[in-house]
Protein backbone atom coordinates (compact mmCIF):
# COMPACT_ATOMS: atom_id res chain seq x y z
CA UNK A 1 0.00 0.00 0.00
CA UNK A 2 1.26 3.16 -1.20
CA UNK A 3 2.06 6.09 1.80
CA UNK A 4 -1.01 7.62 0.16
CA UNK A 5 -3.68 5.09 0.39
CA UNK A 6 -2.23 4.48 4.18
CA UNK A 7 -2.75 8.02 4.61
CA UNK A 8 -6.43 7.68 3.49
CA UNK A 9 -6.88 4.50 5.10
CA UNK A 10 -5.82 6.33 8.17
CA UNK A 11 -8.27 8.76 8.23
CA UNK A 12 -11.46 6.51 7.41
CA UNK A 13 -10.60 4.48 10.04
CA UNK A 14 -10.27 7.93 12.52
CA UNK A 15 -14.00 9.04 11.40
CA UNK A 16 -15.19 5.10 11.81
CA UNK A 17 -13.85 5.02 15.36
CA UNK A 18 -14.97 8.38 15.94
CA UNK A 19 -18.84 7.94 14.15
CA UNK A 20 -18.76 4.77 16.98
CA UNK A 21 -17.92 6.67 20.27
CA UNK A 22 -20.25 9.12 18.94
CA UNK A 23 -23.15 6.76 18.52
CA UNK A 24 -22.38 5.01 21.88
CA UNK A 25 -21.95 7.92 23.64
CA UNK A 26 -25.02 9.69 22.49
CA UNK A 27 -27.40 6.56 22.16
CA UNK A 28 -27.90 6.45 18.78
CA UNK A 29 -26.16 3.51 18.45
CA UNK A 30 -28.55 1.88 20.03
CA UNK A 31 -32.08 1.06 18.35
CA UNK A 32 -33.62 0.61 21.45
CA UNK A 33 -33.00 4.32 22.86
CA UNK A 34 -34.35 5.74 19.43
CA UNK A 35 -37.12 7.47 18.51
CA UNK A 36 -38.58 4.49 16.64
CA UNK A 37 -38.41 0.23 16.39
CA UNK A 38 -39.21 -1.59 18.87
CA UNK A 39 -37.95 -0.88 22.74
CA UNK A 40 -35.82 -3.98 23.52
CA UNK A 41 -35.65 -4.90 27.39
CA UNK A 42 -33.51 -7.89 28.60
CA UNK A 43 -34.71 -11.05 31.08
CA UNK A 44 -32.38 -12.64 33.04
CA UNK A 45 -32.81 -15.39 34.86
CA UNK A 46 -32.21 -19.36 34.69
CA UNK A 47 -34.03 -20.78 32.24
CA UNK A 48 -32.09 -24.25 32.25
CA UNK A 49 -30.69 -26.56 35.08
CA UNK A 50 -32.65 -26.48 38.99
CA UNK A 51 -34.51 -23.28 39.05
CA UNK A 52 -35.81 -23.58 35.12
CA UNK A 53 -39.14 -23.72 36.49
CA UNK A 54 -38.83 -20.69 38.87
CA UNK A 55 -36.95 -18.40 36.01
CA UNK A 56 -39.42 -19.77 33.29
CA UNK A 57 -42.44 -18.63 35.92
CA UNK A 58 -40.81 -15.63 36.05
CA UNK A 59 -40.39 -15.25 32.00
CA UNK A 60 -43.83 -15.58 31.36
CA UNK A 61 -45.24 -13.22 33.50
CA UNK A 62 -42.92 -10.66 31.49
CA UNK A 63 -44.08 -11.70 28.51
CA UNK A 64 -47.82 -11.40 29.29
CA UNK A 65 -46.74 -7.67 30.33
CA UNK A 66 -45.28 -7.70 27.17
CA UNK A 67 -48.55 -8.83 24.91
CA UNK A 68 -50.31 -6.57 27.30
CA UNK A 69 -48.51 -3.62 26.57
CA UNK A 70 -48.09 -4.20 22.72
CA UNK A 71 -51.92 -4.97 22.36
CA UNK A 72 -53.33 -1.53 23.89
CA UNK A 73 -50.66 0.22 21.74
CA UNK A 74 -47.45 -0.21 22.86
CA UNK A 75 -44.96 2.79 24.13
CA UNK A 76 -45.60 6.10 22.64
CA UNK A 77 -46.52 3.66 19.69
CA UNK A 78 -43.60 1.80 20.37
CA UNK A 79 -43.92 -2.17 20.54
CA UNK A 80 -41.86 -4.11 23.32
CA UNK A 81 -39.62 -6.47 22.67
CA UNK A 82 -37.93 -9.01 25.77
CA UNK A 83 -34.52 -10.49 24.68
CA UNK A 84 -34.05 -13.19 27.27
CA UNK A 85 -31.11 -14.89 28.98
CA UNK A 86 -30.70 -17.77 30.48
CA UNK A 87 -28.34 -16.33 33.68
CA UNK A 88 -28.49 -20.61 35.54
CA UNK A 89 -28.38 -19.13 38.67
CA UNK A 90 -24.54 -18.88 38.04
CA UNK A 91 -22.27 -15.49 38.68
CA UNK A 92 -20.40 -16.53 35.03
CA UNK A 93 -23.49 -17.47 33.22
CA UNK A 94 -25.21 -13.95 34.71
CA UNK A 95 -21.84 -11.93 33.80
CA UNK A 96 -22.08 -13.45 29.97
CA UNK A 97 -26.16 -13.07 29.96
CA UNK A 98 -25.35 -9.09 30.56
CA UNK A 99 -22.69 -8.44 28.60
CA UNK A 100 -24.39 -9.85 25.85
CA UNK A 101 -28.04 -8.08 26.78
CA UNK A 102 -25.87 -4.47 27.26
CA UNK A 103 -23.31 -4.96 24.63
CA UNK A 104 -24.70 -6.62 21.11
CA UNK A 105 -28.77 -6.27 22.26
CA UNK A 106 -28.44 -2.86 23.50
CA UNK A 107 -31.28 -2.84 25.76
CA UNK A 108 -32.73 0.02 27.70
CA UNK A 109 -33.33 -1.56 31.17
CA UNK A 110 -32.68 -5.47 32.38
CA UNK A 111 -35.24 -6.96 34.54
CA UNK A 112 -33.17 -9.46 36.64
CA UNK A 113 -32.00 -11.69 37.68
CA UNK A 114 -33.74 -13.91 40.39
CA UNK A 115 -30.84 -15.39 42.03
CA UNK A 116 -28.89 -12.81 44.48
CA UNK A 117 -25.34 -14.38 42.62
CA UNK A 118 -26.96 -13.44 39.41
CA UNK A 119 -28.08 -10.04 40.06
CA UNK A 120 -24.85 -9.38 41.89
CA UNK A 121 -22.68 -10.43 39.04
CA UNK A 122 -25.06 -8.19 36.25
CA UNK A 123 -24.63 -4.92 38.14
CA UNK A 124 -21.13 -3.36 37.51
CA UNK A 125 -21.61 -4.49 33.71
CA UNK A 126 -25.38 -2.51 33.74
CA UNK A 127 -23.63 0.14 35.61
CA UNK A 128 -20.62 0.85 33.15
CA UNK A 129 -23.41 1.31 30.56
CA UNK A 130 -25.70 2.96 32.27
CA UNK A 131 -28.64 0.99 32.09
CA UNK A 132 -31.17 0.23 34.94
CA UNK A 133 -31.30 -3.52 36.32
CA UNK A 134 -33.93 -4.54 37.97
CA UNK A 135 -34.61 -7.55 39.95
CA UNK A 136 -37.88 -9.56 40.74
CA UNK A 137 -36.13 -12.04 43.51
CA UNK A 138 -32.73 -11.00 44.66
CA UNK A 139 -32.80 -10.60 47.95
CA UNK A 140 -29.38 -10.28 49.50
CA UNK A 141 -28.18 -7.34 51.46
CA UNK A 142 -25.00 -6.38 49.68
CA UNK A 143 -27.59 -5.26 46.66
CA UNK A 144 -28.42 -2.05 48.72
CA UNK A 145 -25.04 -0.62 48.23
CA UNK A 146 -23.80 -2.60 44.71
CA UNK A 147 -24.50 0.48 42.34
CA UNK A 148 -26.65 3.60 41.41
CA UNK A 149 -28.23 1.49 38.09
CA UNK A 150 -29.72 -0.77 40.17
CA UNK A 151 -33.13 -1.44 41.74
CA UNK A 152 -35.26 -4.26 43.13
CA UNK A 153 -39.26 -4.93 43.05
CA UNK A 154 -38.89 -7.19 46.55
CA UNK A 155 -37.74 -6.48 50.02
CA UNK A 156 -34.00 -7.24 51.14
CA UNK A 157 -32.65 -10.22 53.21
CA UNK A 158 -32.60 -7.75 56.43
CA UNK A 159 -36.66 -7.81 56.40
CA UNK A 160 -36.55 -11.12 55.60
CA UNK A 161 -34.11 -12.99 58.00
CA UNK A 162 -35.56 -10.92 60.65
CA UNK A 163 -39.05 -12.14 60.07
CA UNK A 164 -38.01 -15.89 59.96
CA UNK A 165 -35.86 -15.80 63.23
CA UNK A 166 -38.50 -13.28 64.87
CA UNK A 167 -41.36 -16.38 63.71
CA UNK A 168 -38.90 -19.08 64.76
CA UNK A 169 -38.54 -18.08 68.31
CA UNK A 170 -41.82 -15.96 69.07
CA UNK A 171 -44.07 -18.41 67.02
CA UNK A 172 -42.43 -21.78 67.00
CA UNK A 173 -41.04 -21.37 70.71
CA UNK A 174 -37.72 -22.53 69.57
CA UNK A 175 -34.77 -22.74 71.61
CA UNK A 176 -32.05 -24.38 69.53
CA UNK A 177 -31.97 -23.84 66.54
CA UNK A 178 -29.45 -25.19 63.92
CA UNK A 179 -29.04 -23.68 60.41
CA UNK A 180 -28.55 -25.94 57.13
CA UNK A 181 -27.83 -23.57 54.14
CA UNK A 182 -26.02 -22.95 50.23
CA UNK A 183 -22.70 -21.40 50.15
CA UNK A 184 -24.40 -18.54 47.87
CA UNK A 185 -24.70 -14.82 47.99
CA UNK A 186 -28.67 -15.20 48.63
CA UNK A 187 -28.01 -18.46 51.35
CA UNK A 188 -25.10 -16.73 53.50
CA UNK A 189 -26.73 -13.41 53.29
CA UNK A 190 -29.85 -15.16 55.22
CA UNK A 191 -27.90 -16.89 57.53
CA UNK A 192 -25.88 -13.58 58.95
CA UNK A 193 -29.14 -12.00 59.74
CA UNK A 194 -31.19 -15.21 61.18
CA UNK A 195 -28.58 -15.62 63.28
CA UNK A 196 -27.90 -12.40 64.45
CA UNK A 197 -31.61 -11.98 65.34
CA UNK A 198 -31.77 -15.40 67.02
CA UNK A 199 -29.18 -14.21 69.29
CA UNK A 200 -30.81 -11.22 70.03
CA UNK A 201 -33.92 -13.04 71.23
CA UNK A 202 -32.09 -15.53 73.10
CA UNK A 203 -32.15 -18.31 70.72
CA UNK A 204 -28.86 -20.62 70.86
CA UNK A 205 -27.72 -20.96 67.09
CA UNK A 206 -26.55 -24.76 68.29
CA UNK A 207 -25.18 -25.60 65.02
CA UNK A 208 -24.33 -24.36 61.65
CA UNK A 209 -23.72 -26.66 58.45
CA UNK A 210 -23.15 -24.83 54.72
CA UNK A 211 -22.99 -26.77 51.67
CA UNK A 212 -22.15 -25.84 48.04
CA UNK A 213 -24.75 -24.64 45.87
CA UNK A 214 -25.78 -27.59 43.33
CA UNK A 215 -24.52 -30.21 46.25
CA UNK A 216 -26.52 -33.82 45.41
CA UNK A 217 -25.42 -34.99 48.97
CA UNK A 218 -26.74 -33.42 52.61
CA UNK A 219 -25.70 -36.37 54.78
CA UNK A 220 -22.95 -35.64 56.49
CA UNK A 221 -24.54 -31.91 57.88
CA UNK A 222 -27.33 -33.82 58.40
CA UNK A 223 -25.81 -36.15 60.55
CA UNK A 224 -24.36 -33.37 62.28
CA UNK A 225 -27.14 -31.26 62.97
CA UNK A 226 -29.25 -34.52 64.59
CA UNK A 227 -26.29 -34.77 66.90
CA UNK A 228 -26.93 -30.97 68.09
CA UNK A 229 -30.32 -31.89 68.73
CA UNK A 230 -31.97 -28.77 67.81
CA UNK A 231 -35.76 -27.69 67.86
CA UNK A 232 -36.03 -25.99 64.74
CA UNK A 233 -33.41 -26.12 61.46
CA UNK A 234 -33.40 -23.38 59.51
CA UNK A 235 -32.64 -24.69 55.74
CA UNK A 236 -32.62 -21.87 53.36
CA UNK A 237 -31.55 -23.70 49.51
CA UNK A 238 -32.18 -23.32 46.31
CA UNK A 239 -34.54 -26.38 44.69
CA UNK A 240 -32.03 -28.97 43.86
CA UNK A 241 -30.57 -29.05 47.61
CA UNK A 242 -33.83 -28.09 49.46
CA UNK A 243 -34.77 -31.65 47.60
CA UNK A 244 -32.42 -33.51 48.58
CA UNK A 245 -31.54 -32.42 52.24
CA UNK A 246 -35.58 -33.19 52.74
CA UNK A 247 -35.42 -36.93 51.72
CA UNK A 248 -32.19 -36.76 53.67
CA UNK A 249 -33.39 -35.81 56.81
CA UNK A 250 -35.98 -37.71 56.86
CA UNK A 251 -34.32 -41.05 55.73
CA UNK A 252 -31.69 -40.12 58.55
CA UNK A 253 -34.58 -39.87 61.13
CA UNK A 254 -34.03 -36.22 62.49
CA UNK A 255 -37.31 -35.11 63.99
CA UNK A 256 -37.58 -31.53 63.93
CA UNK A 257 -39.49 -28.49 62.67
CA UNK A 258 -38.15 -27.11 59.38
CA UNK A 259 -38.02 -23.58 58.15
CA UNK A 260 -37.30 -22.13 54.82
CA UNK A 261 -36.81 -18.94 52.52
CA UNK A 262 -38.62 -17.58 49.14
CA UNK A 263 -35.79 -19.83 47.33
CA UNK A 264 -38.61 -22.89 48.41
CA UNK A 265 -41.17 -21.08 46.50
CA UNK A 266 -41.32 -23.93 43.91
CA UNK A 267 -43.76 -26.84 42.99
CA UNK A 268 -41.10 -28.93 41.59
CA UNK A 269 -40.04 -29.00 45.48
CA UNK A 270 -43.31 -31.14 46.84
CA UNK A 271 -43.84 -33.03 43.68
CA UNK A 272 -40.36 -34.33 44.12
CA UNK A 273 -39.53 -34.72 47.57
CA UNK A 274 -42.81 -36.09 48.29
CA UNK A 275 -43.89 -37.51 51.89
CA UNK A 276 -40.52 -36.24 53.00
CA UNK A 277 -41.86 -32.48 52.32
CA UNK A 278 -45.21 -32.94 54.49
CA UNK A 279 -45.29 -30.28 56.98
CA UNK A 280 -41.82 -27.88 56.16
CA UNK A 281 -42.56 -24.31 55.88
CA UNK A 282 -40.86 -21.24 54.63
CA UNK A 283 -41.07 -17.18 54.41
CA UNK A 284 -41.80 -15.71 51.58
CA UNK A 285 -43.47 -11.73 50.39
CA UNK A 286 -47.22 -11.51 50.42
CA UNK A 287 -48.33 -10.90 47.41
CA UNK A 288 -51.69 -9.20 46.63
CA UNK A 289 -54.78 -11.10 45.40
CA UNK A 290 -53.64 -11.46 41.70
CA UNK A 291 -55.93 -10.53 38.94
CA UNK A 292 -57.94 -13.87 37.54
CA UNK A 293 -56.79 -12.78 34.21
CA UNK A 294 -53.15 -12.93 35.25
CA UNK A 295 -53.53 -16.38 36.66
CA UNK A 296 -55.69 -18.02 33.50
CA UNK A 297 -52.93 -16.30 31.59
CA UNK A 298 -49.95 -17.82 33.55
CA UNK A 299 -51.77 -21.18 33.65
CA UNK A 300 -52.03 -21.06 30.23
CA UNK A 301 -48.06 -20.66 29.49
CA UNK A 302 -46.27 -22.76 32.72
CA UNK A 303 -48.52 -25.24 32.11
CA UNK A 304 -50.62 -25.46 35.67
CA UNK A 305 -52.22 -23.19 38.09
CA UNK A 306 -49.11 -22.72 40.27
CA UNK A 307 -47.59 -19.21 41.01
CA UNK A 308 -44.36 -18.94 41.77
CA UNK A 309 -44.52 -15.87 44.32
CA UNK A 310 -41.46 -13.55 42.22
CA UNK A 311 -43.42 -13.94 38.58
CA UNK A 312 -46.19 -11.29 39.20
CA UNK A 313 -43.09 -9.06 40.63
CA UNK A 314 -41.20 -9.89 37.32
CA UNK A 315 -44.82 -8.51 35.80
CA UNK A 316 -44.90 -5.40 37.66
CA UNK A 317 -41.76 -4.77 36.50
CA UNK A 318 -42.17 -4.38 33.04
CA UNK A 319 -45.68 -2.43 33.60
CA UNK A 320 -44.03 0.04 35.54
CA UNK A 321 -40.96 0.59 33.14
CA UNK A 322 -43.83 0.95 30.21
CA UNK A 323 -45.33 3.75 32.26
CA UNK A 324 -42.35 5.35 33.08
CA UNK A 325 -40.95 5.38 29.34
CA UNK A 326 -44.41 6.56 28.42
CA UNK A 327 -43.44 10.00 30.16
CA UNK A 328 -39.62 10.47 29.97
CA UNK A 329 -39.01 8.06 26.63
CA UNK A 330 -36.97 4.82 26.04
CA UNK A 331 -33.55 6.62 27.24
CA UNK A 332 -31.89 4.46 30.14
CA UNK A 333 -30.12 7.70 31.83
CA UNK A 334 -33.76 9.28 32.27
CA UNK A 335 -35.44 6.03 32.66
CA UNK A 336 -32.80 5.47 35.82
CA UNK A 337 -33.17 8.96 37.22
CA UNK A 338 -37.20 8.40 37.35
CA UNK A 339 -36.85 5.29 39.60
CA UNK A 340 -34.64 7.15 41.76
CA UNK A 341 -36.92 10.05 42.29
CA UNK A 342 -39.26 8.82 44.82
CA UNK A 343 -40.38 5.90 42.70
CA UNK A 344 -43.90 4.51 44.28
CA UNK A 345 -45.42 1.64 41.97
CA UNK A 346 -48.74 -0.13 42.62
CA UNK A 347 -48.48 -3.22 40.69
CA UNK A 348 -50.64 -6.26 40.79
CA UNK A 349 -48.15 -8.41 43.59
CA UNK A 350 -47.68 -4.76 45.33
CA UNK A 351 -47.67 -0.99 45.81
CA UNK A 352 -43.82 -0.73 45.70
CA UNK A 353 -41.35 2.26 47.56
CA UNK A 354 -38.20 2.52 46.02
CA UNK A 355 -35.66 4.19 48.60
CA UNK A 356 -32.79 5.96 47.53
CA UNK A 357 -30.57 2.74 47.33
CA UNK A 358 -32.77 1.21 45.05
CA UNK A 359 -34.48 -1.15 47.51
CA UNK A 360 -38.14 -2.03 48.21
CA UNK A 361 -38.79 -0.73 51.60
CA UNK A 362 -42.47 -1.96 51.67
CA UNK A 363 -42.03 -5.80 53.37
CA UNK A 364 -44.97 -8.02 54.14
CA UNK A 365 -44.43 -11.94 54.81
CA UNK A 366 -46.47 -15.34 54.86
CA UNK A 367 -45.53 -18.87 55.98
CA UNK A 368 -46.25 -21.24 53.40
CA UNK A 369 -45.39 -24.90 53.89
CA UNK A 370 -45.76 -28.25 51.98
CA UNK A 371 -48.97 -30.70 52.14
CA UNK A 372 -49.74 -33.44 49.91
CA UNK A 373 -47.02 -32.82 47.29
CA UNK A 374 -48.41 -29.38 47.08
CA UNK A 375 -47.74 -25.69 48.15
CA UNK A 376 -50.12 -24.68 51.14
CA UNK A 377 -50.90 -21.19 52.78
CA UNK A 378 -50.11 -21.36 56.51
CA UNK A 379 -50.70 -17.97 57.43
CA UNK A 380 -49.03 -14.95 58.63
């Protein structure tokens, strides 16, 4: 190449490089952030391996938001469009779902993910590009303080943990208690606070048994724990573990009450564990009475009649982002600088208060529990 046609190269290759930072920079670059085409938002959650059935729950819901939203018009004439990602529950999987959601979809906001590891693994990537994340089911504390791009439709761990150790020993009378939970973000987060609260009450934390996230054996904490001979176990897992440790401590004869967290908020868990299921329990948010059109809707997509308590969150979600880009436009920046002006949402699961870290200070909680190979209401 001649030092002419070098010279020339040069300089197209300037103005390309320049043209780019300019269309990043200024959202043009972007086809979601114009003025016209569809408005593309991202899903995130797992879609394959334990919690499929909890991250496809929570999939449909946003897509019946979705046809909702499109059929009475769309945004400013705009139609909707979800890109989903299957995030497994996994901090890699969740880092590769946003990058890829941010950086070749070019979303406007991320709803996501459901798993605490997940969400926490998507916010510095939303952050760097300024788009809003926000998550129907991640519940852990660090959250509050991971980023200004980042928001959740359902009450931290704090509320949470407190409410479970506050029901275990004002409700259940407990007096040792031993906890049985994942080595994940969500898991440890819940543990910290149960068993700081226990404390405070007076409740002896008599033993405490973590296990890897995706483990396929419980015995040996099991074994443990019946040793301690507790009152109450505290078991907070994801579906795959919660499972197994439920056959397990039943084949290996320990005799105690079992609590939970929202992570047991799953059919698959009764169907599967069966007999060994009958009479657990677990926290999770109240949720409103939902619409009868939401639930013949849902039915119609997962298959059954069983909610899984995060999907009509996921819902909300995606209403409230359609009503906020109704008034400010499908620009992230002003998108993210609505939700963090006071941002009060009544959806169909809840009327939701977003604080100034992002986090749903509104916090109700119900005991559910397991009957029959099914998912019972137990009350307040």
């Amino acid at each position: 190449m001649s030092t002419k046609n070098k010279w020339v190269a040069g300089i197209i290759i300037v103005a390309i490089v320049i043209w780019a930072g300019y269309s990043l920079f200024s959202g043009t670059g972007s086809p979601s952030q114009t003025s016209s085409g569809p408005i593309r938002i991202g899903f995130m959650g797992p879609l394959t391996g334990d919690e499929a059935s909890v991250g496809e729950n929570g999939l449909a819901a946003v897509q019946i938001a979705r046809d909702e939203i499109n059929s009475a018009g769309g945004v400013n004439g705009r139609q909707v469009e979800v890109i989903a990602e299957d995030s497994k529950c996994d901090p890699t999987a969740a880092a590769d779902a946003a990058n890829k959601l941010v950086n070749v979809d070019k979303v406007t906001a991320i709803i996501g993910g459901l798993c605490s590891s997940e969400t926490l693994a998507a916010i510095p990537i939303a952050q760097a590009a300024h788009i809003p994340i926000i998550s129907y089911g991640s519940t852990n504390p660090k959250i509050t303080t991971a980023g200004d791009y980042k928001y959740r439709f359902v009450p931290s761990d704090n509320l949470q943990g407190k409410f479970a150790a506050e029901y275990i020993a004002n409700t259940l009378k407990a007096k040792r208690v031993a906890i049985l939970y994942c080595l994940s973000d969500w898991c440890v987060g819940l543990h910290d606070v149960v068993k700081q609260r226990l404390g405070e009450l007076g409740v002896s934390v008599v033993d405490e048994e973590g296990f890897q996230q995706g483990a396929q054996d419980l015995r040996t904490q099991v074994t443990k724990i019946k040793a301690a001979n507790p009152d109450v176990v505290y078991f907070p897992a994801y579906t795959g573990e919660t499972i197994i440790g439920l056959k397990q401590i039943k084949q290996l004869g320990l005799k105690v009450k079992l609590i939970g967290a929202d992570g047991w908020d799953d059919p698959k868990i009764p169907a599967e564990a069966g007999s060994a299921a009958d009479g657990a329990m677990y926290v999770i948010p109240a949720n409103e009475q939902l619409p009868q059109s939401f639930i013949d809707k849902m039915a119609k997509l997962v298959g059954g009649p069983q909610l899984i308590a995060y999907s009509p969150r996921a819902y909300d979600i995606l209403k409230a982002l359609a009503g906020i880009m109704q008034s400010v436009g499908a620009n992230s920046e002003k998108i993210n600088a609505a939700l963090k002006n006071n941002f009060t949402y009544k959806g169909i699961a809840d009327t939701y208060t977003i604080d100034q870290n992002g986090d749903d200070v509104t916090a109700k909680y119900i005991i559910k529990g397991y009957e029959g190979g099914k998912i019972v209401e137990l009350g307040q």
